[in-house]
C-alpha atoms as a PDB file:
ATOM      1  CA  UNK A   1      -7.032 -11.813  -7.295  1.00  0.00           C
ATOM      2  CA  UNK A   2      -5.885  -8.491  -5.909  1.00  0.00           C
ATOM      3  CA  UNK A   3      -8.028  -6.080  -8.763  1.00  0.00           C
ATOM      4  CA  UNK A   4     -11.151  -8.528  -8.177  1.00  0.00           C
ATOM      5  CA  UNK A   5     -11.048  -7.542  -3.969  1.00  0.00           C
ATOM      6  CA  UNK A   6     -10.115  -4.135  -4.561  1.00  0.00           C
ATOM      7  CA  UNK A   7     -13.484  -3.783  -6.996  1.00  0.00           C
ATOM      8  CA  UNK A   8     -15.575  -5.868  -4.332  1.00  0.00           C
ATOM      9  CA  UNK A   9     -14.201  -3.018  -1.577  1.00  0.00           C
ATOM     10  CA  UNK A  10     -14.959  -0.407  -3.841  1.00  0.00           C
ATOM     11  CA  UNK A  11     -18.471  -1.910  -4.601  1.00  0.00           C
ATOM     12  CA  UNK A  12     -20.066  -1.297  -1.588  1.00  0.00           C
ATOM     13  CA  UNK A  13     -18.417   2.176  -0.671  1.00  0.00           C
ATOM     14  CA  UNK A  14     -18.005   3.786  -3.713  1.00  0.00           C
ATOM     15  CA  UNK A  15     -19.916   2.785  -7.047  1.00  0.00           C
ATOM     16  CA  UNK A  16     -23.284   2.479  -4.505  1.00  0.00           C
ATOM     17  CA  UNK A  17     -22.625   5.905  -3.841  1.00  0.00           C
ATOM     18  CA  UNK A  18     -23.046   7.185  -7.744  1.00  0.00           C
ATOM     19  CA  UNK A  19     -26.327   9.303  -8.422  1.00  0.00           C
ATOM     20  CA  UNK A  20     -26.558  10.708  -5.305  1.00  0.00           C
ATOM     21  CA  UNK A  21     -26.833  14.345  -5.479  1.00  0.00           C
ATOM     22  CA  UNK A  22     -23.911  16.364  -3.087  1.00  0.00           C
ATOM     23  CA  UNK A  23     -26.134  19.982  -3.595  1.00  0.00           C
ATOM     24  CA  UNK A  24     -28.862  20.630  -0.962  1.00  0.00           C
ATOM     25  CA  UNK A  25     -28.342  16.958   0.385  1.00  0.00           C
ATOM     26  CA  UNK A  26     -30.733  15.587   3.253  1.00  0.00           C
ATOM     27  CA  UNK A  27     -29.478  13.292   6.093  1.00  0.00           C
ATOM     28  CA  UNK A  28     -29.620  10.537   4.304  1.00  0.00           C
ATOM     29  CA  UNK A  29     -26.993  11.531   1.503  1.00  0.00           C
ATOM     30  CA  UNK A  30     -24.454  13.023   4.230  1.00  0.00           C
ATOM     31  CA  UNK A  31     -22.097  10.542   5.170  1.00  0.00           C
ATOM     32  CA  UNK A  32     -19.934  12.807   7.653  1.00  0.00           C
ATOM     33  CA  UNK A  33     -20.303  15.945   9.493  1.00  0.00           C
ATOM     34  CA  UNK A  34     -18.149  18.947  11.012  1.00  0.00           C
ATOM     35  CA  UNK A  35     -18.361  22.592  12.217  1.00  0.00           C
ATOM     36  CA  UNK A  36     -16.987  23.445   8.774  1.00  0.00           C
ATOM     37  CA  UNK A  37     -19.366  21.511   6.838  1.00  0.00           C
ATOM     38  CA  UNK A  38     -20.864  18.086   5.757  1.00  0.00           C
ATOM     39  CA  UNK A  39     -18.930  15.428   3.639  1.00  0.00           C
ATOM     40  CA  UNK A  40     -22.192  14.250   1.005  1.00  0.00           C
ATOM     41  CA  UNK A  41     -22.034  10.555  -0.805  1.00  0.00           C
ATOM     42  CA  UNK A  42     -21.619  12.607  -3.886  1.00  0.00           C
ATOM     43  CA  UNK A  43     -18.284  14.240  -3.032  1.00  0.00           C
ATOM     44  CA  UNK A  44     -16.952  10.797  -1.600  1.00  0.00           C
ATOM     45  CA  UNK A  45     -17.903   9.108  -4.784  1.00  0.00           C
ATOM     46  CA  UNK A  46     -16.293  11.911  -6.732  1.00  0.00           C
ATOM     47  CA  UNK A  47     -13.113  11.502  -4.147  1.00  0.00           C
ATOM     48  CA  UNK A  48     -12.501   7.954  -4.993  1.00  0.00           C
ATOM     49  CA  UNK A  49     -13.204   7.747  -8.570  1.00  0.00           C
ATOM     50  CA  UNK A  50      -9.820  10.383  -8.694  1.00  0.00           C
ATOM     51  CA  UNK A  51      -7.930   8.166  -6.575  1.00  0.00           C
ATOM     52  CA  UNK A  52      -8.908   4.581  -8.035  1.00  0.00           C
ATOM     53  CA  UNK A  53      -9.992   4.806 -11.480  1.00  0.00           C
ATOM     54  CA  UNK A  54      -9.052   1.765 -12.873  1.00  0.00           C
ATOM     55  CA  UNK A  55     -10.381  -0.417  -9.648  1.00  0.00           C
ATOM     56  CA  UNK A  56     -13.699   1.846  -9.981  1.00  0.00           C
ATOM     57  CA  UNK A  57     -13.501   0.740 -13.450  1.00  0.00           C
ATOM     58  CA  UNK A  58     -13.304  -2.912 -12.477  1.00  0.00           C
ATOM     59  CA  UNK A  59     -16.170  -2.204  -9.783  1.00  0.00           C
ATOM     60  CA  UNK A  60     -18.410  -1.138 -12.561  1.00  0.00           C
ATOM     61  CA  UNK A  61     -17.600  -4.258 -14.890  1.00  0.00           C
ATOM     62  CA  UNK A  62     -18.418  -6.852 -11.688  1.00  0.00           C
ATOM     63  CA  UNK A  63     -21.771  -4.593 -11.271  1.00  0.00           C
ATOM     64  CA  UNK A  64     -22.730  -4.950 -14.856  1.00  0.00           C
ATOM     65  CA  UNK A  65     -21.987  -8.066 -15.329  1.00  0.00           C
ATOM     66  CA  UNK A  66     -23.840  -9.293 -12.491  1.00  0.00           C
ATOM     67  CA  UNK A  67     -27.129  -7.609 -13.088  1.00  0.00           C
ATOM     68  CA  UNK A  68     -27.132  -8.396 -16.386  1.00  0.00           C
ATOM     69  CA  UNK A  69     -26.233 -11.938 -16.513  1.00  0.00           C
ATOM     70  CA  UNK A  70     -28.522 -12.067 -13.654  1.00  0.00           C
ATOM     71  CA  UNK A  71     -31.505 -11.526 -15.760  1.00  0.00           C
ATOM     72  CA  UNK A  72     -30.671 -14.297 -18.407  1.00  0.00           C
ATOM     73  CA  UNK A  73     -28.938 -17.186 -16.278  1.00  0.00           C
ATOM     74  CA  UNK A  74     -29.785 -18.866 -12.507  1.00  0.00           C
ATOM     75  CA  UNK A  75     -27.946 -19.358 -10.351  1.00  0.00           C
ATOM     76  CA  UNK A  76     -29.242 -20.799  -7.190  1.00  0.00           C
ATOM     77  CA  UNK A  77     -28.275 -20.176  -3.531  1.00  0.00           C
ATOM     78  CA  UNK A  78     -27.721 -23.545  -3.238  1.00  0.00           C
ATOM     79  CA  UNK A  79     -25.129 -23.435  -5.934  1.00  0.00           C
ATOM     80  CA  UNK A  80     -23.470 -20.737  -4.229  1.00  0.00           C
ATOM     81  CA  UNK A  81     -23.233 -22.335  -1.110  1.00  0.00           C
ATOM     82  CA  UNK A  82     -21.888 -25.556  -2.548  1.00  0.00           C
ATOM     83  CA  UNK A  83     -18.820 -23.236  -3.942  1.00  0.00           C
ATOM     84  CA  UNK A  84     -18.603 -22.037  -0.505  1.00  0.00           C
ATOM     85  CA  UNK A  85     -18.271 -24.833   0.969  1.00  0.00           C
ATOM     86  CA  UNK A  86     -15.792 -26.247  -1.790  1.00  0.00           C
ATOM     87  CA  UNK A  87     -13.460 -23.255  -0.890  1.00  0.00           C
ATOM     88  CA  UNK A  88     -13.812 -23.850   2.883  1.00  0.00           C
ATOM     89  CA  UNK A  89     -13.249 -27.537   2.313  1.00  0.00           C
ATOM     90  CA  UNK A  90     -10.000 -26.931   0.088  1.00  0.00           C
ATOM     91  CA  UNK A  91      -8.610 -23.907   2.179  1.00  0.00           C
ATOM     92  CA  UNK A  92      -9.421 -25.900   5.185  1.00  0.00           C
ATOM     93  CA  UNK A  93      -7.601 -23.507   8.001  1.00  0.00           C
ATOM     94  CA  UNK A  94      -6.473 -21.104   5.526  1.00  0.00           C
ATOM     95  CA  UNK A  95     -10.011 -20.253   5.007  1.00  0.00           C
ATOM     96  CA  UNK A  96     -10.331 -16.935   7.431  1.00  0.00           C
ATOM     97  CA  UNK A  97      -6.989 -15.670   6.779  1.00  0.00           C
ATOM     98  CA  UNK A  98      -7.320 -16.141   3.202  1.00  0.00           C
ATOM     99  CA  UNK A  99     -10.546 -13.630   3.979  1.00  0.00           C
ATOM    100  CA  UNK A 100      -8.914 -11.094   6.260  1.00  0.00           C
ATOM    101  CA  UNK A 101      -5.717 -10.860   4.122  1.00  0.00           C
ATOM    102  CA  UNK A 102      -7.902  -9.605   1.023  1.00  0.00           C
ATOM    103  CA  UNK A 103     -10.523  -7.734   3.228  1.00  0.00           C
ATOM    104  CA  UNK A 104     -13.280  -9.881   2.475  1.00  0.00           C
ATOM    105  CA  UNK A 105     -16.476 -11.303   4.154  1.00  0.00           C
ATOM    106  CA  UNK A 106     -18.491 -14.311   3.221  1.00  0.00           C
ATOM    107  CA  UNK A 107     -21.015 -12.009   2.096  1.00  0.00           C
ATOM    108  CA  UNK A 108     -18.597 -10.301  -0.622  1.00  0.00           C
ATOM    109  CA  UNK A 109     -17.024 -13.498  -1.284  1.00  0.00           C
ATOM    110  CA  UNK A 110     -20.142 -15.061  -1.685  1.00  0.00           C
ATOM    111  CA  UNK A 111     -20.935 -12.100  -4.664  1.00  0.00           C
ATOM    112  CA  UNK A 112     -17.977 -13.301  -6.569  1.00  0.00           C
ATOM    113  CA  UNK A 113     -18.708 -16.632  -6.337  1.00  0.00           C
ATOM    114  CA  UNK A 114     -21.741 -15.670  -7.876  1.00  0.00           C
ATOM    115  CA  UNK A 115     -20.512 -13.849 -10.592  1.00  0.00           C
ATOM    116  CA  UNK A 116     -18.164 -16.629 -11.198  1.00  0.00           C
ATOM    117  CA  UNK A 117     -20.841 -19.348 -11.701  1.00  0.00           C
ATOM    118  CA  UNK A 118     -23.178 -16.832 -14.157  1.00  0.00           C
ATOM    119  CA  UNK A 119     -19.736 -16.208 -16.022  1.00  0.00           C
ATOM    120  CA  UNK A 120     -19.141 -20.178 -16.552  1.00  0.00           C
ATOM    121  CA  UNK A 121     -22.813 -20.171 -17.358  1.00  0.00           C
ATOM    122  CA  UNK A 122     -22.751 -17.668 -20.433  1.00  0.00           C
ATOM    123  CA  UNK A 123     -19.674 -19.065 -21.346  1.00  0.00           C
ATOM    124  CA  UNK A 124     -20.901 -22.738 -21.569  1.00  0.00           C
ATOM    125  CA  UNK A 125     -24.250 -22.276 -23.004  1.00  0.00           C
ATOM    126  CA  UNK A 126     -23.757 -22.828 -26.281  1.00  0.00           C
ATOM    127  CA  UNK A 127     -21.304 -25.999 -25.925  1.00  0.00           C
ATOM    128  CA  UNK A 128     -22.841 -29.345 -26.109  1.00  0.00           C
ATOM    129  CA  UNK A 129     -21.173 -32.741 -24.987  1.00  0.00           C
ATOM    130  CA  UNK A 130     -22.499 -36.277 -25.958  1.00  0.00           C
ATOM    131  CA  UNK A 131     -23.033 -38.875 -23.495  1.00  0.00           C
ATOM    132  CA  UNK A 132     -20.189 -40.587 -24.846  1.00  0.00           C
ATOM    133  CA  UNK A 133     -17.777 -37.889 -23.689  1.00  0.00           C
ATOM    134  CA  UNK A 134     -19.298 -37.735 -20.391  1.00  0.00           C
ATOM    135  CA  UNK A 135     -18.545 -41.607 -19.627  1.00  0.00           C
ATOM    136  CA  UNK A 136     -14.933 -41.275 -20.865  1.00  0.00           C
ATOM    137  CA  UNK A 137     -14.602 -38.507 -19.140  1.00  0.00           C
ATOM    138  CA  UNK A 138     -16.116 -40.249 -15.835  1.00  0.00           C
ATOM    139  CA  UNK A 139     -13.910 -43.272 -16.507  1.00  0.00           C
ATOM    140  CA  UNK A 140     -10.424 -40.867 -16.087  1.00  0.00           C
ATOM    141  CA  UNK A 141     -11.954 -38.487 -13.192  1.00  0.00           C
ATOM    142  CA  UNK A 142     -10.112 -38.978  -9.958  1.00  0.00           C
ATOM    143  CA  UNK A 143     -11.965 -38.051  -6.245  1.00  0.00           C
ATOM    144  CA  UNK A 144     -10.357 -35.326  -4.394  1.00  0.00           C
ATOM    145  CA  UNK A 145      -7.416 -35.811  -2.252  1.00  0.00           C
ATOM    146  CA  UNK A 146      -6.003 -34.078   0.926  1.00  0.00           C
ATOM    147  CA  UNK A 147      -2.804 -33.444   0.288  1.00  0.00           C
ATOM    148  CA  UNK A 148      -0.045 -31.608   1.998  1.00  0.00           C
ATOM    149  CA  UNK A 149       4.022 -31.680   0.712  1.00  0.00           C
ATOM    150  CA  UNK A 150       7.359 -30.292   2.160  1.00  0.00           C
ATOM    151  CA  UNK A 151       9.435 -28.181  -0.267  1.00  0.00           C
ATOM    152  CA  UNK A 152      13.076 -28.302   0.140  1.00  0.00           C
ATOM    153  CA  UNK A 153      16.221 -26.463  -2.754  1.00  0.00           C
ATOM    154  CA  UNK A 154      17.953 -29.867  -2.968  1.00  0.00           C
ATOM    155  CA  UNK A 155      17.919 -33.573  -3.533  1.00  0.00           C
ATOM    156  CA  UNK A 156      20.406 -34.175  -0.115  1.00  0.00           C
ATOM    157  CA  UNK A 157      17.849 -32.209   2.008  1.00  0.00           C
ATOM    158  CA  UNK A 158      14.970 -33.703   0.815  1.00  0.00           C
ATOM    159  CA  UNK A 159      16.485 -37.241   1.197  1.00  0.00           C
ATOM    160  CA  UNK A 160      17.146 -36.097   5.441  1.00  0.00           C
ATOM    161  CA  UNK A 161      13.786 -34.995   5.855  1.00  0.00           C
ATOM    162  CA  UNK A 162      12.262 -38.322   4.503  1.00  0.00           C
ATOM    163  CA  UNK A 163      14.463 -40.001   6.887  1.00  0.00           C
ATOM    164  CA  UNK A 164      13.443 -37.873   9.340  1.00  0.00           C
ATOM    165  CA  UNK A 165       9.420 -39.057   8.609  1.00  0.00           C
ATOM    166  CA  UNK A 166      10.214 -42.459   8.488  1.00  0.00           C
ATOM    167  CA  UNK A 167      12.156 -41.918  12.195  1.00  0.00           C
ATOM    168  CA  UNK A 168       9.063 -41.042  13.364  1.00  0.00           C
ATOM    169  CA  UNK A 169       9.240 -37.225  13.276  1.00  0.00           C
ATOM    170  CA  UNK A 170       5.547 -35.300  12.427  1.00  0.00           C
ATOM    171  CA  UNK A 171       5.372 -34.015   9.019  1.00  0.00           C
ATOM    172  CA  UNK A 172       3.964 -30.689   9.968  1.00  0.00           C
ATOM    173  CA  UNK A 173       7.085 -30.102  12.538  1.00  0.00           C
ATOM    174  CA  UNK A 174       9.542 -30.836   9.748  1.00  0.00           C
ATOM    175  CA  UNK A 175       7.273 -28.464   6.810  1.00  0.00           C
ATOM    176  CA  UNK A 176       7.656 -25.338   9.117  1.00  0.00           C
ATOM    177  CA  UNK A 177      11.494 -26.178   9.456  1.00  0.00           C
ATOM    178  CA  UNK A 178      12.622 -27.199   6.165  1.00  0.00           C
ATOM    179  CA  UNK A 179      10.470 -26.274   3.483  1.00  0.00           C
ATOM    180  CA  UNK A 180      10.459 -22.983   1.234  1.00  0.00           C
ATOM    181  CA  UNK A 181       6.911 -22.739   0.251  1.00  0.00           C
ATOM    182  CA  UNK A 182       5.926 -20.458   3.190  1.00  0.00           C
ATOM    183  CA  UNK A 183       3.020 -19.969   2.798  1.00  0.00           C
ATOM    184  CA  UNK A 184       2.188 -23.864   3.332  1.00  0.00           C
ATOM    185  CA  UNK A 185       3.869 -24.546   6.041  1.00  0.00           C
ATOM    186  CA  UNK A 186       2.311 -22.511   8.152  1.00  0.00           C
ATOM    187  CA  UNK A 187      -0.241 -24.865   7.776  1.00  0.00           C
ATOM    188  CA  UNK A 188       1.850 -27.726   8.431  1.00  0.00           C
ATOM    189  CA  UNK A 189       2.663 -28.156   4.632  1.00  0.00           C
ATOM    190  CA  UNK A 190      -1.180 -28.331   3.636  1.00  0.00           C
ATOM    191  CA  UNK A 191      -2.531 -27.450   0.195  1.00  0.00           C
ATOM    192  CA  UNK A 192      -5.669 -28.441   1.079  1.00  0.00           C
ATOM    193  CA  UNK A 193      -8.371 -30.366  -1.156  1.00  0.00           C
ATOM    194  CA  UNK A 194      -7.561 -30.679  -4.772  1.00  0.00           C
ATOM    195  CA  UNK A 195     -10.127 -31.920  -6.794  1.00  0.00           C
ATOM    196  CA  UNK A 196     -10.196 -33.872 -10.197  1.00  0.00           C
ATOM    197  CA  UNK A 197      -9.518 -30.061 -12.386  1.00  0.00           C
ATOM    198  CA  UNK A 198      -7.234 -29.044  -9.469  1.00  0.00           C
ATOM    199  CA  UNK A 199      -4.750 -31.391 -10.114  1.00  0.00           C
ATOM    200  CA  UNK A 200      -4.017 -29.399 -13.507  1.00  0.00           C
ATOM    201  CA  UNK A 201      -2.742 -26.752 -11.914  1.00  0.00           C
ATOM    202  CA  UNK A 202       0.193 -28.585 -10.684  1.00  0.00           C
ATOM    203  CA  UNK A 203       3.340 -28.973 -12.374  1.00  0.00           C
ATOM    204  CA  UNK A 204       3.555 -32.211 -14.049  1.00  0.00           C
ATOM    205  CA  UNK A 205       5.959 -34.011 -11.959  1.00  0.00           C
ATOM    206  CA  UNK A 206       3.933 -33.361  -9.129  1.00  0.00           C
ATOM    207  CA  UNK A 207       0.465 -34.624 -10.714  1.00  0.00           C
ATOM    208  CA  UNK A 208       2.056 -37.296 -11.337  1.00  0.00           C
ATOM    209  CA  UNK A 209       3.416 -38.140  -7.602  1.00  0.00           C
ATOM    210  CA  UNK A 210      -0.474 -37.540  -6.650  1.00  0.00           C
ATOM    211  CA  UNK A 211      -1.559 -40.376  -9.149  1.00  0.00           C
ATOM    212  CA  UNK A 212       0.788 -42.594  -7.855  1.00  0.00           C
ATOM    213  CA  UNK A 213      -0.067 -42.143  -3.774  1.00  0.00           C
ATOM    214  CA  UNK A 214      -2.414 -44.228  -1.689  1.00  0.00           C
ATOM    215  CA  UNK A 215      -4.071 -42.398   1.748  1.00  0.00           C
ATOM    216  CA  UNK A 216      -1.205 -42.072   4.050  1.00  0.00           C
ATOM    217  CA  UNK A 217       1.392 -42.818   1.763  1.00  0.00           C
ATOM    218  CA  UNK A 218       4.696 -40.331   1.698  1.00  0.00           C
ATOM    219  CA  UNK A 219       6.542 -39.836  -1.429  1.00  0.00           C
ATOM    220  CA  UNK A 220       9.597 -40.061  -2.302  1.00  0.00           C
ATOM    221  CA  UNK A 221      11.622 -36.751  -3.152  1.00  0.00           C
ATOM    222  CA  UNK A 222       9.906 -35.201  -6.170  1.00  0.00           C
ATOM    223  CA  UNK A 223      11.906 -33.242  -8.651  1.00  0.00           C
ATOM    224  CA  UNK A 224      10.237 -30.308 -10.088  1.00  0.00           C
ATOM    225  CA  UNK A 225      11.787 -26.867 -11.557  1.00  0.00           C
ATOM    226  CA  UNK A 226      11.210 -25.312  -7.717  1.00  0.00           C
ATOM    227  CA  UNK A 227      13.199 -27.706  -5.864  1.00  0.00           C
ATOM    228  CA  UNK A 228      12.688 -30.712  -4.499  1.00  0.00           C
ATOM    229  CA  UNK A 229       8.414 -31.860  -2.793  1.00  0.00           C
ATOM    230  CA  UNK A 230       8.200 -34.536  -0.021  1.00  0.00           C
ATOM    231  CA  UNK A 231       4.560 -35.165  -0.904  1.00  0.00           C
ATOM    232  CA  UNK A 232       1.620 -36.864   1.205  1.00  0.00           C
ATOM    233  CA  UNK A 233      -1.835 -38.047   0.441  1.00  0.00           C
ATOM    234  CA  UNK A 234      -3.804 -37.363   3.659  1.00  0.00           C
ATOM    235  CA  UNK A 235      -6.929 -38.414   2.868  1.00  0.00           C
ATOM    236  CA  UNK A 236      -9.494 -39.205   0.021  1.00  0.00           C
ATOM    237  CA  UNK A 237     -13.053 -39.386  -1.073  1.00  0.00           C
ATOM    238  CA  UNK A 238     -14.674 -42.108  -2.744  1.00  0.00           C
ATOM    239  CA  UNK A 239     -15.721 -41.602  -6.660  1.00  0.00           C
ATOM    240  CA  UNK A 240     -19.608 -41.397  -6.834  1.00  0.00           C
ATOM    241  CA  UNK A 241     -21.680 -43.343  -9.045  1.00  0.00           C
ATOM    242  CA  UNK A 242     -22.296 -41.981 -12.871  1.00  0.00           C
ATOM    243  CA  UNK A 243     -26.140 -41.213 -12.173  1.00  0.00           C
ATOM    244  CA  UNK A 244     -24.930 -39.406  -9.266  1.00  0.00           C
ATOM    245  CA  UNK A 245     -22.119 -37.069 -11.162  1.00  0.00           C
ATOM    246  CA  UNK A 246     -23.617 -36.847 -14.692  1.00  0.00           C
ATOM    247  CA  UNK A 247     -24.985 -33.245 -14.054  1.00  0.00           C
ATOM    248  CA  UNK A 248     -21.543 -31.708 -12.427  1.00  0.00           C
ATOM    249  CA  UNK A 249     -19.529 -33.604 -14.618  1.00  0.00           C
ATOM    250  CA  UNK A 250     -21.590 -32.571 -17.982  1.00  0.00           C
ATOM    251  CA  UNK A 251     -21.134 -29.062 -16.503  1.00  0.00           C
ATOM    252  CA  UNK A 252     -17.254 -29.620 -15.898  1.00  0.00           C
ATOM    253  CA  UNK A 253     -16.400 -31.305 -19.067  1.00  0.00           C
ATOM    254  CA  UNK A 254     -18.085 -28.446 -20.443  1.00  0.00           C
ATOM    255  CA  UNK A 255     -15.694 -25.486 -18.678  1.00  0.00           C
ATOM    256  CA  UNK A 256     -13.102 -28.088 -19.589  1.00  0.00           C
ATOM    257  CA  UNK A 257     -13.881 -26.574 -22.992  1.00  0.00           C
ATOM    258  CA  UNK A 258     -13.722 -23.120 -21.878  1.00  0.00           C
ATOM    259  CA  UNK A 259     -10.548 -20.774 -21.893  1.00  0.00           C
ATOM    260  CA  UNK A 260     -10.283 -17.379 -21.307  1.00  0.00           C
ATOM    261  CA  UNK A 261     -11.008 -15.814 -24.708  1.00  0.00           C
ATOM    262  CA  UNK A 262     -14.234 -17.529 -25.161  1.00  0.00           C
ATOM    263  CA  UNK A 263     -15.139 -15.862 -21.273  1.00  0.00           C
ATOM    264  CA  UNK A 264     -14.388 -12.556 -23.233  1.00  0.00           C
ATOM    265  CA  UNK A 265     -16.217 -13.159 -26.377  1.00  0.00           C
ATOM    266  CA  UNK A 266     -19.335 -14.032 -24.117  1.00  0.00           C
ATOM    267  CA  UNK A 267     -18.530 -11.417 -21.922  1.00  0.00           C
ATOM    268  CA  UNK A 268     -18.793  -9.159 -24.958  1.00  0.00           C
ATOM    269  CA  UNK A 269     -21.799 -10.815 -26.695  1.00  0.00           C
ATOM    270  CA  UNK A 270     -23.768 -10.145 -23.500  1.00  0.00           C
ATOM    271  CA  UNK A 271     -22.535  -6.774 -22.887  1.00  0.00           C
ATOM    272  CA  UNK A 272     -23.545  -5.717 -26.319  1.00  0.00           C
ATOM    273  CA  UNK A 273     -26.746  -7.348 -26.160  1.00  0.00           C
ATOM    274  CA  UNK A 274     -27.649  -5.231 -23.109  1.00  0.00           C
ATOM    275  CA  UNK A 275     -27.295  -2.214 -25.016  1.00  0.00           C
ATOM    276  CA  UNK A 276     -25.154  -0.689 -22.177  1.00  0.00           C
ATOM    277  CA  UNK A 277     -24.488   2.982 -21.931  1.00  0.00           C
ATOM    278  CA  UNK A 278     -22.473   4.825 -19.067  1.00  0.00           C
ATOM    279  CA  UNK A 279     -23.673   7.803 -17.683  1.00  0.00           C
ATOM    280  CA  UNK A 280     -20.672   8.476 -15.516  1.00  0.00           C
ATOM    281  CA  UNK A 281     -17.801  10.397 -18.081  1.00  0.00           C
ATOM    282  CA  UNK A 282     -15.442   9.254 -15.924  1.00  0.00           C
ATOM    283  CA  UNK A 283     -16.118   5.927 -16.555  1.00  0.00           C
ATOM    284  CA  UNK A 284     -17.072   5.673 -20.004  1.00  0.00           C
ATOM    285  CA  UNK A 285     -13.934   3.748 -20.841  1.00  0.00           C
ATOM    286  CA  UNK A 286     -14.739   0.726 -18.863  1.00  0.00           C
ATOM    287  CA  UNK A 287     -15.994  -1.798 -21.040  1.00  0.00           C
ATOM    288  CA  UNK A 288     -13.650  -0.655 -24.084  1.00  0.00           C
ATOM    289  CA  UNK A 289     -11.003  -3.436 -23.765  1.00  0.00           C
ATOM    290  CA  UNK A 290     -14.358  -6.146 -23.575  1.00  0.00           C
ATOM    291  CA  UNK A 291     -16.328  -4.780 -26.123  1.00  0.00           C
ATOM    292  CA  UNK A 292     -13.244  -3.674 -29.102  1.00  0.00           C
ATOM    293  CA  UNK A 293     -12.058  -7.425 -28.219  1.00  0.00           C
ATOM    294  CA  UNK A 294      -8.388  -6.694 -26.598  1.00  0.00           C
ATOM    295  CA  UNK A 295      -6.830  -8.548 -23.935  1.00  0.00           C
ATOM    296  CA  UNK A 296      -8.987  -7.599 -20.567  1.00  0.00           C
ATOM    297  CA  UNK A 297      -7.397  -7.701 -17.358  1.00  0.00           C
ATOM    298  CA  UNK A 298      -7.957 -11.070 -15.290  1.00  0.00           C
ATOM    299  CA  UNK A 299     -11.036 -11.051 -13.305  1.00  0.00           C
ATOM    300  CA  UNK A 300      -8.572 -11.488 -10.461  1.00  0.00           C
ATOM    301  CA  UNK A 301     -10.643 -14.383  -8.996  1.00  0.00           C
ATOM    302  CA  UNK A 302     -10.055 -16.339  -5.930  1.00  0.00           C
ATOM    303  CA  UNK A 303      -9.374 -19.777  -6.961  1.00  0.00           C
ATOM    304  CA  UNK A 304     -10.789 -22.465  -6.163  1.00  0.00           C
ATOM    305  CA  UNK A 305      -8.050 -24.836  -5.081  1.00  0.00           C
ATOM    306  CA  UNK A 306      -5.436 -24.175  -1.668  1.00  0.00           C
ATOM    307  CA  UNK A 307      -2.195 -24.383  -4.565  1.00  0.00           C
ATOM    308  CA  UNK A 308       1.096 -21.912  -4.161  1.00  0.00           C
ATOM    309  CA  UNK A 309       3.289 -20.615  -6.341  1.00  0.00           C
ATOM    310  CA  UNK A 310       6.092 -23.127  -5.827  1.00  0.00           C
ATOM    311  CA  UNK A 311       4.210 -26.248  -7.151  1.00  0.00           C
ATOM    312  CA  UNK A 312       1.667 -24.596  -9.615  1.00  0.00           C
ATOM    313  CA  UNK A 313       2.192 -23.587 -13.510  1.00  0.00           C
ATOM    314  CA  UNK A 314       3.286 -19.983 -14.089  1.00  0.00           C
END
């Protein structure tokens, strides 16, 4: 995540600044001005490619990819606003800090979300699924859930705290006490809205749990390699019709299909057929992992689900 909102900073204030000439500038190109002289786009743009490279680097690979995936795949406002309001929905209060800690806006956000959806796109466009796979698949997809849990090192602890819920106490009281996964109980212990793929990135034992809980039922402890969950279903959404979920769930089943290396491999097909060439020396060496087929870095994407580390694969 961290490269990805480092390239989206850089974006705006650096990479817009390249072909912008720094010699005999007008007022336009001059970004800052003293008795000693004016600072020029071009010199600022020079400036941060020394000092951030590889983000720059990045920066240029979000840029590219976007205007050229752009010109071959749509992606609607609509569709972008739908992610948005998935990722409000699922990071429920978490939402603005989750901004300000990674020095976003909607706006930015919204670009990656963008990017995201044109990736999945490319990547899916040549994988077909029958409608046989789509009503098996329909038959084992679960709603979303609300869910919030209470992390604790051992089996005795976790055993007091239950007794503490079923004493009356208030779950979010006893979260920012007790349990080790910080960063959710600040929220009271909320992970916020997993949906049907989200549950996947849970461990196992804690999938499971989810299966297993009704709205407004509490679990009991729930052993998993970080400790010990207290785990709580706060509230569901009903499972839509077939006619009514074909087209997401064709779409889903079909990124269900997708892993990282065949995001690369498209990545690269559509790179090469662009016939892209970089100007910038500095920056020639951007699209060499993509394009000679080595491991890239991650896109560093926001994720779509409100998981932490404690209760999520490595």
């Amino acid at each position: 995540m961290k490269k990805w909102i480092l390239s989206v900073s850089l974006v705006a204030g650096a990479v817009g600044l390249a072909g912008c000439s720094g010699n005999g500038a007008d007022d336009k190109d001059v970004v800052a001005t003293t008795k000693a002289g004016d600072i020029t786009k071009d010199e600022l743009y020079d400036s941060a490619k020394q000092k951030f490279t590889p983000q720059m680097e990045q920066a240029l690979q979000e840029l590219v990819y976007t205007k050229v995936l752009d010109e071959k795949y749509d992606v609607s406002k609509d569709e972008i606003n739908k992610k948005m309001d998935e990722a409000k929905e699922q990071l429920g209060d978490q939402f603005d800090m989750f901004l300000q800690q990674y020095n976003l806006d909607e706006k930015s956000f919204k670009e990656y979300l963008k990017l995201q959806l044109l990736q999945e796109k490319a990547a899916t466009s040549d994988i077909k699924v029958t409608d046989k796979e789509l009503k098996d698949y329909y038959e084992n997809w679960k709603g979303p859930i609300e869910v919030r849990h209470i992390l604790v090192e051992d089996e005795k602890t976790a055993k007091e705290v239950k007794k503490k819920l079923a004493d009356g106490d208030k779950f979010e009281d006893l979260a920012s006490e007790y349990s080790t996964d910080t960063a959710s109980a600040a929220n009271g212990g909320s992970l916020g809205w997993v949906d049907n793929a989200g549950r996947q990135s849970f461990v196992p034992e804690f999938s499971k749990a989810l299966d297993s809980l009704k709205k407004g039922e509490v679990s009991e402890p729930v052993k998993t390699d970080y400790g010990y969950h207290i785990i709580e279903v706060t509230d569901t959404k009903e499972k839509k019709p077939f006619k009514d979920m074909k087209k997401d769930l064709e779409q889903e089943l079909k990124l269900s299909k997708v892993d990282q290396s065949k995001i690369q491999e498209s990545m690269k097909d559509e790179i090469e057929k662009a016939d892209l060439k970089i100007k910038d020396k500095d920056l020639k060496d951007a699209f060499e992992q993509v394009l000679n087929g080595t491991p890239a870095p991650d896109a560093a994407a926001p994720e779509g689900n409100a998981t932490t580390d404690s209760d999520t694969k490595e």
